[in-house]
PDB file of N, CA and C in Angstrom:
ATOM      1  N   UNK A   1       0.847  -1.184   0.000  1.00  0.00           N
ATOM      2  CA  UNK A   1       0.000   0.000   0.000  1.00  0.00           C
ATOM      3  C   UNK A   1       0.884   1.236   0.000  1.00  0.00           C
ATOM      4  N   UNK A   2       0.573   2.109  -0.536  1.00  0.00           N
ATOM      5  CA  UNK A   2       1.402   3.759  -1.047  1.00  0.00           C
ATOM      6  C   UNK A   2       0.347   4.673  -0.025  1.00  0.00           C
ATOM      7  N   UNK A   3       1.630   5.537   0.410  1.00  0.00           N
ATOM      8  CA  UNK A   3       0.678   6.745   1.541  1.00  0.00           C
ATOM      9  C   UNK A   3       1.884   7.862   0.648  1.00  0.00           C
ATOM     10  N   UNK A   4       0.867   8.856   0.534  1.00  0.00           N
ATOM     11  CA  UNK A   4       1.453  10.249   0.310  1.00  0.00           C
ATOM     12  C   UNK A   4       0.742  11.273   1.051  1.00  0.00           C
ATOM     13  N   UNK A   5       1.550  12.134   1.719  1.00  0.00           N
ATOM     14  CA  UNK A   5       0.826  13.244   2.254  1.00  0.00           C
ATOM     15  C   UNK A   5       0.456  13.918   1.920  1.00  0.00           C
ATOM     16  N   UNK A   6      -0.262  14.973   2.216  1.00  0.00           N
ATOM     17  CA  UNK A   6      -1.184  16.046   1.519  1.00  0.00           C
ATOM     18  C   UNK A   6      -1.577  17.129   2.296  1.00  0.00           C
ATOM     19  N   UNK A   7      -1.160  18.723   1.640  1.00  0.00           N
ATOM     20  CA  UNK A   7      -1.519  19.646   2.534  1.00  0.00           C
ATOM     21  C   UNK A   7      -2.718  20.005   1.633  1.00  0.00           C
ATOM     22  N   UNK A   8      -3.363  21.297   2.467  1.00  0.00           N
ATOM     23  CA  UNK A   8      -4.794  22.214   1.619  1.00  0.00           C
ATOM     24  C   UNK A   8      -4.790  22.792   0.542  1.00  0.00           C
ATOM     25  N   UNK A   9      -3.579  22.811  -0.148  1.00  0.00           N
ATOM     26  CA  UNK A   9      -2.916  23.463  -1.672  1.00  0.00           C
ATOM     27  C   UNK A   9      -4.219  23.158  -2.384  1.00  0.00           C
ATOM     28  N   UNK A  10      -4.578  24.180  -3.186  1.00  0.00           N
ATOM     29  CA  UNK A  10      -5.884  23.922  -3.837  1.00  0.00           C
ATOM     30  C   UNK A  10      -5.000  22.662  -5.103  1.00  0.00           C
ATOM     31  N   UNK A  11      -3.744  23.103  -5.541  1.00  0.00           N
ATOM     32  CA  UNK A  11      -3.720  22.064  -6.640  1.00  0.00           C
ATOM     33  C   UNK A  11      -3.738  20.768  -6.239  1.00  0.00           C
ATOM     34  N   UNK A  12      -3.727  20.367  -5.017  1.00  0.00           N
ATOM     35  CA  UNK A  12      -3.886  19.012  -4.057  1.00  0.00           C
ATOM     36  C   UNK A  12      -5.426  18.634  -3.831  1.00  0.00           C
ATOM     37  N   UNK A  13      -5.811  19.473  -4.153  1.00  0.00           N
ATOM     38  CA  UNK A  13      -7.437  19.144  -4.202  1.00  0.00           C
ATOM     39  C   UNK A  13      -8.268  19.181  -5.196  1.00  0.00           C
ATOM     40  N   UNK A  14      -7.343  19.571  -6.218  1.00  0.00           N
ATOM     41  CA  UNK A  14      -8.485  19.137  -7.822  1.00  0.00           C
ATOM     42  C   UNK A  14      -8.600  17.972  -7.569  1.00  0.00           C
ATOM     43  N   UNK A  15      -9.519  17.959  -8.700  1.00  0.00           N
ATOM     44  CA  UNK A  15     -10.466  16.773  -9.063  1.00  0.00           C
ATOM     45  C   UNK A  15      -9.445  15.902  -9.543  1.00  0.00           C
ATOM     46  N   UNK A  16      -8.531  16.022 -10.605  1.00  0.00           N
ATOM     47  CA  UNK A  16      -7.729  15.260 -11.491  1.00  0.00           C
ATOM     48  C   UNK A  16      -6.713  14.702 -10.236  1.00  0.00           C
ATOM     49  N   UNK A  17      -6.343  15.518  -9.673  1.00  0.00           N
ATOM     50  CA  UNK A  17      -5.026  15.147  -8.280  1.00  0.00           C
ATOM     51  C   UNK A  17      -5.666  13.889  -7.533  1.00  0.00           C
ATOM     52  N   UNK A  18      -6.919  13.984  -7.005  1.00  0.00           N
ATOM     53  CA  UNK A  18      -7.505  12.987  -6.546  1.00  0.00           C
ATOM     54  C   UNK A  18      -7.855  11.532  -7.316  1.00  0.00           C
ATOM     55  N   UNK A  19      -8.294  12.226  -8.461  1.00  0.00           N
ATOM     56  CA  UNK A  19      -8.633  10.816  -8.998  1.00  0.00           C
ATOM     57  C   UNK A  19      -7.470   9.998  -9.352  1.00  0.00           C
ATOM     58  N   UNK A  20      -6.168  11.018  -9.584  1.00  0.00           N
ATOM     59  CA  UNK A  20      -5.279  10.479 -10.184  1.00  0.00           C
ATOM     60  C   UNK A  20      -4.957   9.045  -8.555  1.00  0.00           C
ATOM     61  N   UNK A  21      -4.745   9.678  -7.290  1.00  0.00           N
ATOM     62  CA  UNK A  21      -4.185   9.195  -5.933  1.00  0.00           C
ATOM     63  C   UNK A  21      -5.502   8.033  -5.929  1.00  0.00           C
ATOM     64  N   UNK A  22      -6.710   8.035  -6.549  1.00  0.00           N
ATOM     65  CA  UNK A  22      -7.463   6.817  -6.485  1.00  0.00           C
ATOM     66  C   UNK A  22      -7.536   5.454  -7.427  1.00  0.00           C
ATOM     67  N   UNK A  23      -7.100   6.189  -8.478  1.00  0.00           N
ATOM     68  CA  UNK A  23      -6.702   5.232  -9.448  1.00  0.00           C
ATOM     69  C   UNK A  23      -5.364   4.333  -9.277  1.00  0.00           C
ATOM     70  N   UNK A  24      -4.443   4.742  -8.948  1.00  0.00           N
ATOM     71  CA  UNK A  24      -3.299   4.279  -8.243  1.00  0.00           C
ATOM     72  C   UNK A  24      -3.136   4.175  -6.832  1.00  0.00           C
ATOM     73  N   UNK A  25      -3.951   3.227  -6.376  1.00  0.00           N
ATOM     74  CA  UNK A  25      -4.416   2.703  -5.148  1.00  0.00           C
ATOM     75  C   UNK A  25      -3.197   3.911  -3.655  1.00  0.00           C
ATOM     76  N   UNK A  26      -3.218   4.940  -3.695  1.00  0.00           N
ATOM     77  CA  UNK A  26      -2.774   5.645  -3.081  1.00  0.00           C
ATOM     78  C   UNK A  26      -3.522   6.654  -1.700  1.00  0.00           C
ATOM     79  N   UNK A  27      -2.809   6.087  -0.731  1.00  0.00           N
ATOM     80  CA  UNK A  27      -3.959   6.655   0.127  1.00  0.00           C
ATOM     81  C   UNK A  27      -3.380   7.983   1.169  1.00  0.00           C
ATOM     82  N   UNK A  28      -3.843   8.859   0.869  1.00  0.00           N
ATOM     83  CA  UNK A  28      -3.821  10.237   1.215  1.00  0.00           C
ATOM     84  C   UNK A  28      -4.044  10.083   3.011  1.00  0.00           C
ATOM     85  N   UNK A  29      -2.862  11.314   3.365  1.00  0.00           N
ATOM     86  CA  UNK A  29      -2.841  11.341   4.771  1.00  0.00           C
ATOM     87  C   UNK A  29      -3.080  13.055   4.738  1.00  0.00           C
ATOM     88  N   UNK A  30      -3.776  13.461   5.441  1.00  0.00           N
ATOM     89  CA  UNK A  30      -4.078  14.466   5.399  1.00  0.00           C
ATOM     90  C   UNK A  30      -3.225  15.632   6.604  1.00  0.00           C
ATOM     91  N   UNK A  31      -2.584  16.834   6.687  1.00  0.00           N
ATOM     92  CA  UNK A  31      -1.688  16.946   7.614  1.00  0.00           C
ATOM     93  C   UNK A  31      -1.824  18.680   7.036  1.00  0.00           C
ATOM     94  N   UNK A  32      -1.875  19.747   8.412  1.00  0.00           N
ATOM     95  CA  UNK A  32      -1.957  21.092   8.424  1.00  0.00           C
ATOM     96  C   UNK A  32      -1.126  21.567   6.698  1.00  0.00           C
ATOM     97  N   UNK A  33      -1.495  22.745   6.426  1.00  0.00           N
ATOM     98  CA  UNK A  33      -0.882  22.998   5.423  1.00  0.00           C
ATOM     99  C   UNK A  33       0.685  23.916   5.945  1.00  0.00           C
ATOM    100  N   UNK A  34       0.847  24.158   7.265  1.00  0.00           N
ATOM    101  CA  UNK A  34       2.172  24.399   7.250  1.00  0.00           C
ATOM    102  C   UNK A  34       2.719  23.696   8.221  1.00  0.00           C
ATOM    103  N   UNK A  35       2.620  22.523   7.891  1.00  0.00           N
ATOM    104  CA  UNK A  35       2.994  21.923   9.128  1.00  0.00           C
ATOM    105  C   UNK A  35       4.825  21.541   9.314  1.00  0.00           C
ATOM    106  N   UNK A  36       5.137  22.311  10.563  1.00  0.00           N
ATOM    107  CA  UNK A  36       6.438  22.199  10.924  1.00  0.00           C
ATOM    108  C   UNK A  36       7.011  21.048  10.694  1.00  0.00           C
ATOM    109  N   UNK A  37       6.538  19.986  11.113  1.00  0.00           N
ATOM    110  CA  UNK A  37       7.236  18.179  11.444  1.00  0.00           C
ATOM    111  C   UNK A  37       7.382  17.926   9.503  1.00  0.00           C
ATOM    112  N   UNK A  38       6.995  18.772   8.365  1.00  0.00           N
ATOM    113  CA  UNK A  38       7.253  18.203   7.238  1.00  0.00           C
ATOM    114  C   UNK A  38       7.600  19.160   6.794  1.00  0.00           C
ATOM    115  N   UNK A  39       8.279  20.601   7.034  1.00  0.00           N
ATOM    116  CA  UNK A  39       8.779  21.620   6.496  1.00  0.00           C
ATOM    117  C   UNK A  39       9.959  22.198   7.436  1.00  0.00           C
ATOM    118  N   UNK A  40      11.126  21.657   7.362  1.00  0.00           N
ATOM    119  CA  UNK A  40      12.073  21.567   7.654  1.00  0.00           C
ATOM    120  C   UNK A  40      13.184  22.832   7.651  1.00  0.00           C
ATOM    121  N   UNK A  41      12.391  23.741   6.850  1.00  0.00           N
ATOM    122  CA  UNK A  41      13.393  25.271   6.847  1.00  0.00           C
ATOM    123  C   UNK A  41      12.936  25.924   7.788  1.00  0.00           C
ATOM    124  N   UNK A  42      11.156  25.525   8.511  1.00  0.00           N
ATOM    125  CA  UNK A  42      11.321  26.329   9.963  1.00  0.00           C
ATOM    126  C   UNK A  42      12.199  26.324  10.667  1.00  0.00           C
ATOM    127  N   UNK A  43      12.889  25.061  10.847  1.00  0.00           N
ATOM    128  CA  UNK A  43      14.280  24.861  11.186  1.00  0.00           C
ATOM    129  C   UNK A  43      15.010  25.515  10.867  1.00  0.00           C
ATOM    130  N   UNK A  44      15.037  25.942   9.959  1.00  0.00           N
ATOM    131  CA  UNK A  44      16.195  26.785   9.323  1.00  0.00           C
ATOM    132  C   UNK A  44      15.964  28.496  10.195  1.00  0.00           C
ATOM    133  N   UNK A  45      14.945  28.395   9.718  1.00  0.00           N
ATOM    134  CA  UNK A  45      14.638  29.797  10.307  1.00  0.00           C
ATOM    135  C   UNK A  45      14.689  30.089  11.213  1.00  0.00           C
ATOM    136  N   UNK A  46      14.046  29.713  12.194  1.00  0.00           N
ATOM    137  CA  UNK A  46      14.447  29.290  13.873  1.00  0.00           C
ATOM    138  C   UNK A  46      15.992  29.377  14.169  1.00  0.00           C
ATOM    139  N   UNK A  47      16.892  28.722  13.099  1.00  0.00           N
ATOM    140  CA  UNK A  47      18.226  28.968  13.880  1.00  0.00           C
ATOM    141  C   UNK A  47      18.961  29.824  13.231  1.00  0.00           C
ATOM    142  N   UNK A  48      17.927  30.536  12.354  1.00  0.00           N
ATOM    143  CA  UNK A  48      18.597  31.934  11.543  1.00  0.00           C
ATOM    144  C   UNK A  48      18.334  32.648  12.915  1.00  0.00           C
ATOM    145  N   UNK A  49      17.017  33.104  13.224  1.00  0.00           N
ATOM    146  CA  UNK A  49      16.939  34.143  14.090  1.00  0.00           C
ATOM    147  C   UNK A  49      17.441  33.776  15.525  1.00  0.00           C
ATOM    148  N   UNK A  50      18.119  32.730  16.448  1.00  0.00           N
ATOM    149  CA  UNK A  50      18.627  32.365  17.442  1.00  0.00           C
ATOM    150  C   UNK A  50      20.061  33.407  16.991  1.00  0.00           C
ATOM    151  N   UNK A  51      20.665  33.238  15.693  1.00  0.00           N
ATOM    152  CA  UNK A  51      22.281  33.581  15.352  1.00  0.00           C
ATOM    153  C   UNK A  51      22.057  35.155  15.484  1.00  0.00           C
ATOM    154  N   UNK A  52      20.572  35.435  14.315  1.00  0.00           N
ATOM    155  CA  UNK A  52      20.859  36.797  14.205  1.00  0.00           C
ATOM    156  C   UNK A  52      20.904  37.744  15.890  1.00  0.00           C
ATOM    157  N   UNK A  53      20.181  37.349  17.068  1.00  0.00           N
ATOM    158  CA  UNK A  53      19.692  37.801  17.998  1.00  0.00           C
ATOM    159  C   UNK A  53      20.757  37.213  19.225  1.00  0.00           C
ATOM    160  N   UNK A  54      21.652  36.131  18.128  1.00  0.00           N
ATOM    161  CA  UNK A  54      22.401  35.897  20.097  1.00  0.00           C
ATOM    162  C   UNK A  54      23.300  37.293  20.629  1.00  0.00           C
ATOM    163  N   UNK A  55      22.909  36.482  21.995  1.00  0.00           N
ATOM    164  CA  UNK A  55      23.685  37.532  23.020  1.00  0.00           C
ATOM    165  C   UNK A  55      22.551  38.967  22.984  1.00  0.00           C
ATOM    166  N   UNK A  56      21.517  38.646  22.414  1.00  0.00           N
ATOM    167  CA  UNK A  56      20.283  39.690  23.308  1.00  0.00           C
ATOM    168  C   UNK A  56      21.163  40.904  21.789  1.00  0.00           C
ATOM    169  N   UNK A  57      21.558  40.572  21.056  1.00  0.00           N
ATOM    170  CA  UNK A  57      21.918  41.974  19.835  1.00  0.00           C
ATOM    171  C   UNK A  57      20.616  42.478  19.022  1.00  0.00           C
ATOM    172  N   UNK A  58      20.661  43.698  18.861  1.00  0.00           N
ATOM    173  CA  UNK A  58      19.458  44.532  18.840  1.00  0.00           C
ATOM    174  C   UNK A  58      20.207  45.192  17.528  1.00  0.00           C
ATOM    175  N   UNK A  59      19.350  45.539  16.705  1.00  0.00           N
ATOM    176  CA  UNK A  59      19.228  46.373  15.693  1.00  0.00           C
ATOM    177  C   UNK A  59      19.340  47.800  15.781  1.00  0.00           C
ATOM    178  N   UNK A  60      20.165  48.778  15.456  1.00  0.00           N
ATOM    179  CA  UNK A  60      19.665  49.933  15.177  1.00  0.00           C
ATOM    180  C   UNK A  60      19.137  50.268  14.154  1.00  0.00           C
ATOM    181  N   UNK A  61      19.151  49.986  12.880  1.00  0.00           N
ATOM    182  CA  UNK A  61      18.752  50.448  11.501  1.00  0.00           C
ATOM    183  C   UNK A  61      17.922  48.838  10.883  1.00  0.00           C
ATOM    184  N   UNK A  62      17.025  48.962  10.178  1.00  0.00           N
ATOM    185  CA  UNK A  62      16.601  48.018   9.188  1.00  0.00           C
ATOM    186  C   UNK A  62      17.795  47.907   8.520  1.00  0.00           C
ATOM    187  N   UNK A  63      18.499  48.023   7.294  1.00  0.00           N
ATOM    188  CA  UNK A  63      19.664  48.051   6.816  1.00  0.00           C
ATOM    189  C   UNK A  63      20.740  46.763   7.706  1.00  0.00           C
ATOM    190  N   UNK A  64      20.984  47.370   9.096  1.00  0.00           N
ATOM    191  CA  UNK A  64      21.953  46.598   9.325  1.00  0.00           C
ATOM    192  C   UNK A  64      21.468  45.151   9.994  1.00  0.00           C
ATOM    193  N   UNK A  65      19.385  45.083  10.224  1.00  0.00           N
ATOM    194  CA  UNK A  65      18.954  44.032  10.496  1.00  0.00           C
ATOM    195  C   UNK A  65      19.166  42.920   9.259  1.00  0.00           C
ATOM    196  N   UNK A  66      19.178  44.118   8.052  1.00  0.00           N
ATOM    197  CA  UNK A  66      18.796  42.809   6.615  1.00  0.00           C
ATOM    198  C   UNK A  66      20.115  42.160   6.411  1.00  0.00           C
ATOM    199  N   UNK A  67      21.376  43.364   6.794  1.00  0.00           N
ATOM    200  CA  UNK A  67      22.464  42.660   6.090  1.00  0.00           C
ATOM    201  C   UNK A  67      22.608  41.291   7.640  1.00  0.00           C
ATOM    202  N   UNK A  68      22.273  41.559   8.764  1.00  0.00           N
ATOM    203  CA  UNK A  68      22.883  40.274   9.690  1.00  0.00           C
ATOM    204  C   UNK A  68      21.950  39.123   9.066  1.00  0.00           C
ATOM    205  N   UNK A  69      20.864  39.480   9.020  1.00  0.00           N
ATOM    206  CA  UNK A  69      20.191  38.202   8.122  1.00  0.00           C
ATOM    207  C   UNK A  69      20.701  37.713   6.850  1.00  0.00           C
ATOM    208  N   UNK A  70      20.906  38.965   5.963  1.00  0.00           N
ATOM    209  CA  UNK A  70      21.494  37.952   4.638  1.00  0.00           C
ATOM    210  C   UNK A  70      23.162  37.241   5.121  1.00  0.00           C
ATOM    211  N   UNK A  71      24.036  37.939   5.903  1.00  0.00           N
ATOM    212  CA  UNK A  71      25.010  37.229   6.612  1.00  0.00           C
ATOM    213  C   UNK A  71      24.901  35.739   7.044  1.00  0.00           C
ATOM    214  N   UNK A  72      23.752  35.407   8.018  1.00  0.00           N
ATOM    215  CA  UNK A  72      23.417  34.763   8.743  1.00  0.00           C
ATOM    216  C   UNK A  72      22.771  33.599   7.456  1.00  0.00           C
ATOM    217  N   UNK A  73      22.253  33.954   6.707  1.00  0.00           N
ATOM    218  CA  UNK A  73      21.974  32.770   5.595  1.00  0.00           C
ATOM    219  C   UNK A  73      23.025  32.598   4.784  1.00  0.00           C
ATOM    220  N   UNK A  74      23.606  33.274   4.408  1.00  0.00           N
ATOM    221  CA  UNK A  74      24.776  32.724   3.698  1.00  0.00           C
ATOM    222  C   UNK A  74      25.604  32.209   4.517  1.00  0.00           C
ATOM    223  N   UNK A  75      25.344  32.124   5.675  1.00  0.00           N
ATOM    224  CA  UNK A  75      26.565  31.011   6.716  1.00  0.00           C
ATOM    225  C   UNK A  75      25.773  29.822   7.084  1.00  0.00           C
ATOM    226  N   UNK A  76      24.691  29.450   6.683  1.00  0.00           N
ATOM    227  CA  UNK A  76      24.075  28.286   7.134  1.00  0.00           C
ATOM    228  C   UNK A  76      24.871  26.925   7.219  1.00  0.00           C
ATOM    229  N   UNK A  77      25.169  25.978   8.142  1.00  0.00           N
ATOM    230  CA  UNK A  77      26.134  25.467   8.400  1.00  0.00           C
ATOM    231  C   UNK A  77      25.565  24.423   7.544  1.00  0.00           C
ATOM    232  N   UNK A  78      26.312  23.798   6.288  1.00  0.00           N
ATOM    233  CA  UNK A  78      25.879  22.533   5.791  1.00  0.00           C
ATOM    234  C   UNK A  78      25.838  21.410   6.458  1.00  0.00           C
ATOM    235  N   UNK A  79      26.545  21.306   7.468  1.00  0.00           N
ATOM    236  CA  UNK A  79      26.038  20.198   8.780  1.00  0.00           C
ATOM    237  C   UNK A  79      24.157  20.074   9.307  1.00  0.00           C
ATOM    238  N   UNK A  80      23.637  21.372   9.142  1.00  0.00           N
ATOM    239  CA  UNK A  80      22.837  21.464   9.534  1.00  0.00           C
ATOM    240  C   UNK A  80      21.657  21.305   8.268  1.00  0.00           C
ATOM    241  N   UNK A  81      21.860  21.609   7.135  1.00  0.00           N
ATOM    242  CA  UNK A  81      20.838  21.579   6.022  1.00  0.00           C
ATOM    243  C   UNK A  81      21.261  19.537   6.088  1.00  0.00           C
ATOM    244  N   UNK A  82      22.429  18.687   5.876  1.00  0.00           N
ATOM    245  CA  UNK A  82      22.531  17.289   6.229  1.00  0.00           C
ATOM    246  C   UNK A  82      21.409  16.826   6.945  1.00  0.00           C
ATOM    247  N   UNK A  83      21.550  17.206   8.097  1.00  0.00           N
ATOM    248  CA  UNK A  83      20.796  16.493   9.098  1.00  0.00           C
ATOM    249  C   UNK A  83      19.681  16.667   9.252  1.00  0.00           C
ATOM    250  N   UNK A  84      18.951  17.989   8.490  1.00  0.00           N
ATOM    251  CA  UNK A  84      17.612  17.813   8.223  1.00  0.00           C
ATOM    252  C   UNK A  84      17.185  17.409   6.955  1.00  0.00           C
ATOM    253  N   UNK A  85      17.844  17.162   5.968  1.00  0.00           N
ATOM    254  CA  UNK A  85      17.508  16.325   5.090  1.00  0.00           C
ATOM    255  C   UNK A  85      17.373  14.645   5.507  1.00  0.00           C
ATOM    256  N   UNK A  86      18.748  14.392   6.074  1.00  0.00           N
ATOM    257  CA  UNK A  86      18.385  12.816   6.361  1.00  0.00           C
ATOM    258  C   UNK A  86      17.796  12.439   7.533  1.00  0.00           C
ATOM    259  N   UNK A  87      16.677  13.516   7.913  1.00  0.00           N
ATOM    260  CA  UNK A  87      16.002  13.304   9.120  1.00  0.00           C
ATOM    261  C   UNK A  87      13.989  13.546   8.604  1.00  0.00           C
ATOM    262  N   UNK A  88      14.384  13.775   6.963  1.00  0.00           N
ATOM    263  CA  UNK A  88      13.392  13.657   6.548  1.00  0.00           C
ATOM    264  C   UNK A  88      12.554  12.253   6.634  1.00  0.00           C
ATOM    265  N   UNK A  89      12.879  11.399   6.484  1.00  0.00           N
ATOM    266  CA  UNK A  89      12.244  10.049   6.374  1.00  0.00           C
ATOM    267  C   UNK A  89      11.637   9.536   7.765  1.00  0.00           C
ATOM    268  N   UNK A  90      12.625  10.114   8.437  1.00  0.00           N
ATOM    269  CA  UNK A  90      11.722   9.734   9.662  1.00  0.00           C
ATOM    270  C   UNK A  90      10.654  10.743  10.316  1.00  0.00           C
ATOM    271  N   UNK A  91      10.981  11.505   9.615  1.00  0.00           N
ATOM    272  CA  UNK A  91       9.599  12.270  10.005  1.00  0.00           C
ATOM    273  C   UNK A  91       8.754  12.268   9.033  1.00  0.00           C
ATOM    274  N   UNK A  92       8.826  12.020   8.107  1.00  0.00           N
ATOM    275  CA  UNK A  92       7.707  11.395   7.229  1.00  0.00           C
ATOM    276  C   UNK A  92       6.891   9.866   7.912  1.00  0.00           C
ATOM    277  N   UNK A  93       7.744   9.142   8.497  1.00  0.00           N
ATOM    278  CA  UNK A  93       7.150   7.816   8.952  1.00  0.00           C
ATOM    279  C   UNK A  93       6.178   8.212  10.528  1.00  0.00           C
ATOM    280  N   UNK A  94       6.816   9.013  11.145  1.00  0.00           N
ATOM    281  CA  UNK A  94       6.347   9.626  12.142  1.00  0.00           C
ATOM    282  C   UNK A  94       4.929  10.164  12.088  1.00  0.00           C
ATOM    283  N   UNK A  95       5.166  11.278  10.966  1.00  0.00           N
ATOM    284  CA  UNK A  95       3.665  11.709  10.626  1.00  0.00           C
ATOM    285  C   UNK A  95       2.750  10.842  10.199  1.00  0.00           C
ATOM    286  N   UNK A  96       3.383   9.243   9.254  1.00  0.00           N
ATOM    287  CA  UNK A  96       1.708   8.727   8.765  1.00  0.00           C
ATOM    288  C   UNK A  96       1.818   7.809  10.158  1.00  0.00           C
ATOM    289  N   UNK A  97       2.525   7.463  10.724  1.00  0.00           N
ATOM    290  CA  UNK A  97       2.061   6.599  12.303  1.00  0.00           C
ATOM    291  C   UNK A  97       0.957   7.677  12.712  1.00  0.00           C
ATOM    292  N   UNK A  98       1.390   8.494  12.579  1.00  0.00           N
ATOM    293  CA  UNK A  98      -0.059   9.455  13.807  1.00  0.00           C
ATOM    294  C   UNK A  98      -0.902   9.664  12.360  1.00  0.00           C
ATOM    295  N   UNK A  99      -1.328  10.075  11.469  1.00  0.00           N
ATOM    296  CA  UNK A  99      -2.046   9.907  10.326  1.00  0.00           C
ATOM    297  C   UNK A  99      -2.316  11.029   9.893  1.00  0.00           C
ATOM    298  N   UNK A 100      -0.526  11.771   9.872  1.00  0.00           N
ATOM    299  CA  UNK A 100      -1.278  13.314   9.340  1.00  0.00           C
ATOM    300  C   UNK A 100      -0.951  14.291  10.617  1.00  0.00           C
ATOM    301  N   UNK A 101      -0.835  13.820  11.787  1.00  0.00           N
ATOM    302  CA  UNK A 101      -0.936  14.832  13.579  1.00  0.00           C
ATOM    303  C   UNK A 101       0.546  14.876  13.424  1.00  0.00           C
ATOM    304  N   UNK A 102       0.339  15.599  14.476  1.00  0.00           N
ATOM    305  CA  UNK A 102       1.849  16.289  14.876  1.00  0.00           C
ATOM    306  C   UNK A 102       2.819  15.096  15.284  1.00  0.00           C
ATOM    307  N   UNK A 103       4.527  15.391  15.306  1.00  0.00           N
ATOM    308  CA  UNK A 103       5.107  15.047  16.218  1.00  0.00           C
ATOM    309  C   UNK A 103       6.196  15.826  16.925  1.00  0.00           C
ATOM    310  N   UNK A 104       6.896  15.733  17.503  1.00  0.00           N
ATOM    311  CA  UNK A 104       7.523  16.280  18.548  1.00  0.00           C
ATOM    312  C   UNK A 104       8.840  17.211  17.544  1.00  0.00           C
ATOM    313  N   UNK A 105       9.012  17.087  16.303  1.00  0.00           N
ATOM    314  CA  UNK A 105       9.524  17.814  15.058  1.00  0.00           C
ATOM    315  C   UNK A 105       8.914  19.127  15.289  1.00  0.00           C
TER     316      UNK A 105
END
């Protein structure tokens, strides 16, 4: 049996998308449309703004907020984009055990 997940994306809910996931015995797990545990750059983001803000650092200008952010993404540690890639699968297995619900991701 085939499970694919599925957020509220209207193109996930045509008619053709469906029939196509019924015709090919595929059975849809249904799961928030932004859901953290399967979108993995919240992660990212989350430890963009921990870098941009450690040590309690405050902004004086927009300007010098955008450049610590574009700084701060162009240093993204490829250790860290790794390990949430190969931590995809298990949180894919995670989510259809609960059928779509949260997990601790």
């Amino acid at each position: 049996k085939k499970f694919t997940l599925m957020d509220n994306a209207a193109v996930h809910n045509a008619c053709q998308t469906k029939e196509f996931f019924q015709e090919n015995n595929i059975t849809l797990l249904d799961h928030p449309a932004c859901s953290l545990d399967l979108n993995p750059i919240e992660n990212i983001w989350g430890w963009m703004a921990r870098e941009v803000y450690k040590n309690g650092h405050q902004f004086q200008t927009v300007d010098a907020l955008r450049e610590a952010i574009f700084n701060t993404w162009s240093n993204v540690p490829t250790s860290l984009l790794e390990t949430l890639a190969s931590n995809m699968p298990k949180r894919l297995f995670k989510v259809m055990n609960k059928n779509g619900g949260a997990t601790h991701y």
